[in-house]
Structure formats: C-alpha cells, structure tokens
Protein backbone atom coordinates (compact mmCIF):
# COMPACT_ATOMS: atom_id res chain seq x y z
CA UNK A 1 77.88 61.84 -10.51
CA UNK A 2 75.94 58.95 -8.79
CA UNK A 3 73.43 59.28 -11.91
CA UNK A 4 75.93 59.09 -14.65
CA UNK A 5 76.58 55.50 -15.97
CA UNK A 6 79.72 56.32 -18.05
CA UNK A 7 82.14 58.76 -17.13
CA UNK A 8 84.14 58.89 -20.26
CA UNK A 9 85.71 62.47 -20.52
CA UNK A 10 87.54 62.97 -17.17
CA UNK A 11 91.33 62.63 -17.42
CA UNK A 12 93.38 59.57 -17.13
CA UNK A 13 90.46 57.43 -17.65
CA UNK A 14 90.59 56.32 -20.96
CA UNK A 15 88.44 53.47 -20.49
CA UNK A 16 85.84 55.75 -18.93
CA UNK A 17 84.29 54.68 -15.04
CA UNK A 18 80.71 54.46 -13.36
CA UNK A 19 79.91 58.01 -12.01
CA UNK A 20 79.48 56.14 -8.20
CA UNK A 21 82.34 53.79 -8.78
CA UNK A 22 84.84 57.43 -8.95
CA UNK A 23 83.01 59.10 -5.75
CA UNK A 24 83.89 55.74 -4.04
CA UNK A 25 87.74 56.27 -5.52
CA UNK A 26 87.48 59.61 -4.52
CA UNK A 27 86.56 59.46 -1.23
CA UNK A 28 88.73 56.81 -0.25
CA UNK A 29 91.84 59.30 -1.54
CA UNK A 30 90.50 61.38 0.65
CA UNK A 31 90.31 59.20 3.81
CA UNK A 32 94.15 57.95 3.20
CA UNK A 33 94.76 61.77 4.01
CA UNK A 34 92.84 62.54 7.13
CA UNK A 35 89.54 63.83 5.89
CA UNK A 36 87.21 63.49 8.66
CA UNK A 37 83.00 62.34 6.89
CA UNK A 38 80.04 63.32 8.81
CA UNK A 39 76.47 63.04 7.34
CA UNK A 40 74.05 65.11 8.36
CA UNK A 41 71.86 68.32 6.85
CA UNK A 42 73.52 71.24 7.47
CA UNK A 43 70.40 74.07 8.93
CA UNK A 44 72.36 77.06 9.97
CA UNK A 45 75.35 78.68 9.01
CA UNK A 46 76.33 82.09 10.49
CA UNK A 47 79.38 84.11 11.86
CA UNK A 48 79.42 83.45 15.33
CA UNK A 49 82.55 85.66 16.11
CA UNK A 50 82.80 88.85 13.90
CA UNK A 51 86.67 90.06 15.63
CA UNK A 52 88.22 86.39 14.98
CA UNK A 53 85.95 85.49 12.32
CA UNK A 54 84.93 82.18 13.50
CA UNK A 55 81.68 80.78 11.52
CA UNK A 56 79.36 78.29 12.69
CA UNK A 57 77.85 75.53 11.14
CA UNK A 58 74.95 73.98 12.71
CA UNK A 59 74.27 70.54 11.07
CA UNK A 60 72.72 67.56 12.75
CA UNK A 61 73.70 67.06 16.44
CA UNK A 62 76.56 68.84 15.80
CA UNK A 63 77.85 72.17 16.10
CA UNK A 64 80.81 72.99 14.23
CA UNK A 65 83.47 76.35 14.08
CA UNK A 66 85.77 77.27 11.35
CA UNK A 67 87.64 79.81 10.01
CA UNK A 68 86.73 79.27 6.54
CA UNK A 69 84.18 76.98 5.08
CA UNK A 70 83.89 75.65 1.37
CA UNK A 71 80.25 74.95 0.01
CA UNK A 72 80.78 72.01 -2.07
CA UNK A 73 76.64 71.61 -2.47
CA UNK A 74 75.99 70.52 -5.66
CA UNK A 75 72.41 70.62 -7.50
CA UNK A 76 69.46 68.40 -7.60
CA UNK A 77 67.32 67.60 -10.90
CA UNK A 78 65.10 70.46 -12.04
CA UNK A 79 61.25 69.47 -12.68
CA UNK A 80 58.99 69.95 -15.33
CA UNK A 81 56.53 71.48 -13.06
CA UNK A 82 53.63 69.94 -15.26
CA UNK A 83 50.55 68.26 -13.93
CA UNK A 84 51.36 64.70 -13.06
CA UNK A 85 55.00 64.86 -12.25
CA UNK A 86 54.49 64.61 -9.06
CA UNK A 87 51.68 62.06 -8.73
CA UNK A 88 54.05 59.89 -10.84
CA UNK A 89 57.38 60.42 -9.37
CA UNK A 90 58.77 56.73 -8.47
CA UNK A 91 55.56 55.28 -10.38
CA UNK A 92 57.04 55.47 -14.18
CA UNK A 93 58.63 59.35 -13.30
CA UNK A 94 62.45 59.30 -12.82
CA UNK A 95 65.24 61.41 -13.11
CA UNK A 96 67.96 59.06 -13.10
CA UNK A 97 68.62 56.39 -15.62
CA UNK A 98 70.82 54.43 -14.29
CA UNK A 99 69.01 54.04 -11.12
CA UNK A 100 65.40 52.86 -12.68
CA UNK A 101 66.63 51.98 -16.02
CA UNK A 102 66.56 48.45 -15.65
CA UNK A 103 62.76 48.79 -14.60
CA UNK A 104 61.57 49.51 -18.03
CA UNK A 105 62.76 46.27 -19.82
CA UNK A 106 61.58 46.10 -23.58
CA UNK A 107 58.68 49.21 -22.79
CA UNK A 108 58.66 52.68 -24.27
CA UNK A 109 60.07 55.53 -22.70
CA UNK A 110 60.03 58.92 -22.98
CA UNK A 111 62.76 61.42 -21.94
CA UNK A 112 63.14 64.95 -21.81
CA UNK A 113 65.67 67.40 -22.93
CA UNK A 114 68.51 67.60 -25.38
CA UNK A 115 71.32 68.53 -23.63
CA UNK A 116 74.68 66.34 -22.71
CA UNK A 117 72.92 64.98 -19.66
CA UNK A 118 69.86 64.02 -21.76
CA UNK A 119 70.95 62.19 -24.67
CA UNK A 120 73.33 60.40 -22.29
CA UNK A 121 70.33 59.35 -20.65
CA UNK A 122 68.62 58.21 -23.90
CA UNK A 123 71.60 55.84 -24.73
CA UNK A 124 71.87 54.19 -21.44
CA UNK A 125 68.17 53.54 -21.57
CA UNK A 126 68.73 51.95 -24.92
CA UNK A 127 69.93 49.15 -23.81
CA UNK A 128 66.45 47.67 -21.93
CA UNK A 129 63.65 49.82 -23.56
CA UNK A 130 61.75 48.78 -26.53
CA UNK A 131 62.01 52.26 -27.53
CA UNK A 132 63.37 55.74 -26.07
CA UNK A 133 61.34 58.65 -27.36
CA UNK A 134 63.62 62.23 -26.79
CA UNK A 135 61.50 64.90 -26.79
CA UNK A 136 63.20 68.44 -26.94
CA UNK A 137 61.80 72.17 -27.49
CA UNK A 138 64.62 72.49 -30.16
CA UNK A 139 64.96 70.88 -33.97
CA UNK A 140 68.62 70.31 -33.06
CA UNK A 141 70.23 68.53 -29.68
CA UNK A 142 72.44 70.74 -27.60
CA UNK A 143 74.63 67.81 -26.71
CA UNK A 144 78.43 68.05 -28.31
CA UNK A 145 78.08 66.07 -31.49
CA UNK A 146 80.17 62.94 -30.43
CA UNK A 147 76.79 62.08 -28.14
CA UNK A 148 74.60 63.32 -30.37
CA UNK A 149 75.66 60.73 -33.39
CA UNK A 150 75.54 58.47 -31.25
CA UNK A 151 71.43 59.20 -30.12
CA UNK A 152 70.50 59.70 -33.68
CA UNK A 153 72.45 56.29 -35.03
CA UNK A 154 70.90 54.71 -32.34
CA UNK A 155 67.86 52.25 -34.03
CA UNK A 156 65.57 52.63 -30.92
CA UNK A 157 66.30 56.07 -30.15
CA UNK A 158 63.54 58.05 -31.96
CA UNK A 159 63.17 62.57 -31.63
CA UNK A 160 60.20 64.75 -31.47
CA UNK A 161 60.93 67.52 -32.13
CA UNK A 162 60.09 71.13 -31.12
CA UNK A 163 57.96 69.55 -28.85
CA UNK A 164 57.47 70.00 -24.94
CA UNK A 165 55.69 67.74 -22.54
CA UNK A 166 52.76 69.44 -20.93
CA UNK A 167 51.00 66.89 -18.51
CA UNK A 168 51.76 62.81 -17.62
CA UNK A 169 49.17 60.75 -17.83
CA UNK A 170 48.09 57.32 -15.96
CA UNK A 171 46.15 55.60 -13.55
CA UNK A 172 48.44 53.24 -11.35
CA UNK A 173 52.14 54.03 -13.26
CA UNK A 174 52.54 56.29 -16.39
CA UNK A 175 50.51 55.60 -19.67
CA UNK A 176 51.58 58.35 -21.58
CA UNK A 177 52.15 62.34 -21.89
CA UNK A 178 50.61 64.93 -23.80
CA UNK A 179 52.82 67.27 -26.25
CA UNK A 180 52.73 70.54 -27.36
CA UNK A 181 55.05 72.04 -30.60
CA UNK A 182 56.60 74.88 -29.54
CA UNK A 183 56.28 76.07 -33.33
CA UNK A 184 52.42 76.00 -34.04
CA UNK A 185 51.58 74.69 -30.36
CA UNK A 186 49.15 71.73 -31.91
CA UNK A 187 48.69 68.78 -29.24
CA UNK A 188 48.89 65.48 -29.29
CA UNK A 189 49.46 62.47 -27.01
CA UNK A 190 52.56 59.54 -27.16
CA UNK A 191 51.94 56.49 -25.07
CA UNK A 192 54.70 55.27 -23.07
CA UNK A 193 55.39 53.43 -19.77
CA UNK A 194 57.85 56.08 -17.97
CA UNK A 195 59.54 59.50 -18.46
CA UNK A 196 62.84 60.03 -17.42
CA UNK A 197 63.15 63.69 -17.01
CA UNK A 198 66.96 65.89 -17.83
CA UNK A 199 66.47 69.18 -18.18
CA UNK A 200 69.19 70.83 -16.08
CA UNK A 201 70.11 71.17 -12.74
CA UNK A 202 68.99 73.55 -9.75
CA UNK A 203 72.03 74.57 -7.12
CA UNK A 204 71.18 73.08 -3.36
CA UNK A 205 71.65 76.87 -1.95
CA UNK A 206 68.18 76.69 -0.47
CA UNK A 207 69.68 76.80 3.09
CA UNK A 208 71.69 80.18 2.82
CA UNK A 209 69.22 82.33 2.72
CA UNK A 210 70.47 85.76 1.84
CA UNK A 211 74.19 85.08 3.64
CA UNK A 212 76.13 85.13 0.43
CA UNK A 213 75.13 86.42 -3.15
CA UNK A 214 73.44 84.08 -5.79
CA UNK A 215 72.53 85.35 -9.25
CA UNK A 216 68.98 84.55 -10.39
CA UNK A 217 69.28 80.84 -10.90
CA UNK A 218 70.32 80.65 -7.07
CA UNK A 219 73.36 79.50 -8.28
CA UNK A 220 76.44 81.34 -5.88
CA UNK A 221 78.46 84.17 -7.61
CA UNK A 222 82.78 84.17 -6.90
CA UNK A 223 85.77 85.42 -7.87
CA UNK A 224 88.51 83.71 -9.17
CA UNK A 225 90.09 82.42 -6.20
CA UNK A 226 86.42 80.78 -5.37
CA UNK A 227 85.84 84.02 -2.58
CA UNK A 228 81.84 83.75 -2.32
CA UNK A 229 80.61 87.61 -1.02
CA UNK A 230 81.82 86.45 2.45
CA UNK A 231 85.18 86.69 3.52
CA UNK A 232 86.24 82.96 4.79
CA UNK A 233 83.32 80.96 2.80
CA UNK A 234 84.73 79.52 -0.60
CA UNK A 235 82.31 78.03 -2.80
CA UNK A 236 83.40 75.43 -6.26
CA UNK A 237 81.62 72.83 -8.26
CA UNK A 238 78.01 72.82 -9.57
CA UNK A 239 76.46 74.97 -7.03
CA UNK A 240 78.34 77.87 -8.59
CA UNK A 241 77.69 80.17 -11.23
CA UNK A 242 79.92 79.35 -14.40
CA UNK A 243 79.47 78.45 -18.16
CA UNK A 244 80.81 74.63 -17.95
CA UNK A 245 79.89 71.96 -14.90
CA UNK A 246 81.91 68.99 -15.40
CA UNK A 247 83.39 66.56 -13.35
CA UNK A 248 86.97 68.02 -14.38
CA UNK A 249 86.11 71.38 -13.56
CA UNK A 250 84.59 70.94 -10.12
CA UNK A 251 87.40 68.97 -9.38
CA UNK A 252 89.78 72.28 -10.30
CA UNK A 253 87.46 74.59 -8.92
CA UNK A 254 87.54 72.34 -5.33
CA UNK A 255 91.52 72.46 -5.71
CA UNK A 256 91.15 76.31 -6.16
CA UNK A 257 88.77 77.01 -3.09
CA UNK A 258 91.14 74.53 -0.67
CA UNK A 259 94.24 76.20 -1.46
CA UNK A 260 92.45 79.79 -0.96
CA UNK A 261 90.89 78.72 1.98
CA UNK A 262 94.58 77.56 3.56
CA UNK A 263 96.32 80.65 2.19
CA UNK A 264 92.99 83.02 4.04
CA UNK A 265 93.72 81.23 6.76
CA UNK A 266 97.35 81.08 6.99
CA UNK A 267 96.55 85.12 6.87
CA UNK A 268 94.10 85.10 9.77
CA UNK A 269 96.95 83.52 11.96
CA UNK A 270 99.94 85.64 10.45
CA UNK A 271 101.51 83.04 9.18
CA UNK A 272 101.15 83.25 5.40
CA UNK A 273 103.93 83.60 3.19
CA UNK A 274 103.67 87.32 2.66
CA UNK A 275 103.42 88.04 5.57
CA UNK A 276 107.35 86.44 6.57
C-alpha cells in the first residue's frame, strides 16, 4: 500500500486515496480503539506452553505471550535476479514509483511486467518521464482492461513486447538493459536512465521456518476461518495463499482471522457461546 499512488477500487472511496494516506486512516481507527503499536522485527515465534497453549513471540527487546497470534506479514517486491540489479538498486533500480518517480524528470524509463501493479506503475511514471518503456514476456497485459486502455492510450507509454530484461547496464546510474524475445530469443539493447521493476510479490514468511505450512511460493496455506496448520495462529492478507490480493480482501480476510481468533479464544477459556 505505501507504493501505490492511487487507490481507486476500495469501497466508499469514490474519489480514490494515496495508498500511505489510508494506512495513516487506518491506523488511527485503530488507535481510537485501544490497539497497542510496537515496531520491532519479530525473530522467534514458538509455543512456549503446549497444556495452555500459550505462544511466544520474541521480537525486539520484547518478549511477548498470547493465546492466538495473527500473521498480518505482507510481501516485499520480487527481483529480477539478473546481473546488475543489484549493483543498481537505489542508482536508477527501483521498485516503487511513487517513491523515486519524481527522480526521473523528462528521462526514459523502463519498467517491468504487465500485471495490475505494473501498468499502474507505468502511468504514474507518465507524468515526469520523457518516456516509459513496459517491457513484458507476453503480447497482451495481464492488467484488467480499464488500466490497460489507459497504458496503451497513454502517448509516452510505449510496449515491447514478448520481451524480458536479461542484464542492466551502467557505469555510475543505469544506461540501459539488454532484452531478450521470449519468441525467437534475438537480443538487443534499449537505453534508458532507470528501471522500475513489478513483477509480483514474495510473502515475508522467511522467519517461520517450518512452524506452519506454506505452499511452494512460501506463501501460508488456511482454511476458511484463516486457521494456519497451527491451532491459535491465524494468518490473512498478502502473505497468504489465495487467487486475488487486494486491499479489500485483506481487509476481509483480517476481519475473518480477528473474529476467529476471539471465538478460539473465547473456547480456550470456556466462555464461547457454545459452550453456554
């Protein structure tokens, strides 16, 4: 959310809002009812208690027990893995628009992907670049057609096709990237002054080792109800395994996990509604 200029498809928001300017509304909701914020990295979690099924989370300075805990983690940018990437992260490499945007005022730039996330990024960075280059492995975008009409009606917005980026080039900052079609895998080379890479997201489940299940994109597997392969640890937004992450549905799938978390519980101490 803090990389997403233009939140337009979240309900009640018909004018849209800044992806950081709704975590800021969000989390002061939260505050007005009692939520307690500490920042820290968490670097243990484990069942301290097996017969009353306490769990402990070691994170910073602190040490902290629950009965239930909900892994609200999220996901960081995936990489390219290519040669350069690294060498020219914060030197013409970005993955977020709207934070180094501004930075490339009336230069060429190069992003990659074609998904929602992508093309988004290609139309914010319309607005300074001389030109935005979209390179995706595809001959179609996989972006819902409202964004993608907007890309390719966009005069500086410009597509290659079928076409992935195999190494970043530069000395000081970026100069340009090599290509390679997917379809008869020629090369070639397209000068530019940064690459903004969106190509998907990889879950922040790093930490749990093998404590819960995650299918093979580390991403955590639950039921219904949120239930990770844990009794008492919930999991809901992007860090789990489902077909759509949206704003709207991590917000419903943080709803789920807090009211199954309350009702597990309400269960521990007897007090649950079934059991009256």
């Amino acid at each position: 959310l803090t990389m997403a200029d233009l939140i337009e498809n979240y309900p009640g928001l018909p004018e849209g809002i800044a992806g950081f300017s709704l975590i800021e509304k969000l989390k002061k909701q939260a505050k007005n009812f009692g939520l307690e914020f500490y920042s820290a990295k968490v670097d243990n979690v484990k069942l301290e208690d097996r017969e009353s099924n306490i769990w402990q989370i070691k994170a910073g300075e602190r040490v902290l027990r629950s009965f239930s805990i909900i892994l609200a983690v999220g996901a960081h940018p995936r990489k390219l893995g290519i040669k350069g990437e690294d060498e020219f992260s914060g030197k013409g490499v970005s993955y977020c628009a709207v934070c180094d945007g501004a930075l490339f005022k009336g230069k060429d730039i190069v992003v990659a992907g074609g998904g929602n996330s992508a093309v988004s990024e290609a139309l914010y960075l319309s607005r300074f670049a001389g030109k935005v280059i979209l390179v995706h492995r595809r001959n179609r975008l996989r972006a819902v057609s409202l964004l993608a009409e907007r890309a390719k009606n966009n005069q500086k917005i410009e597509f290659a096709w079928d076409s992935v980026i195999t190494e970043i080039i530069g000395k000081d900052t970026v100069r340009e990237v090599s290509l390679e079609n997917t379809r008869d895998k020629s090369q070639s080379r397209l000068a530019c002054s940064g690459v903004f890479i969106s190509i998907g997201y990889v879950p922040n489940t790093g930490f749990l080792g093998d404590l819960i299940k995650l299918d093979d994109y580390g991403c955590i597997i639950t039921d219904q109800e949120m239930q990770t392969s844990k009794t008492g640890i919930f999991a809901c937004g992007d860090c789990r395994a489902k077909s759509l992450r949206q704003v709207v549905t991590a917000a419903s799938d943080g709803a789920i996990a807090a009211f199954s978390a309350s009702e597990y519980i309400d269960r521990l101490k007897g007090q649950s509604y079934g059991t009256e």
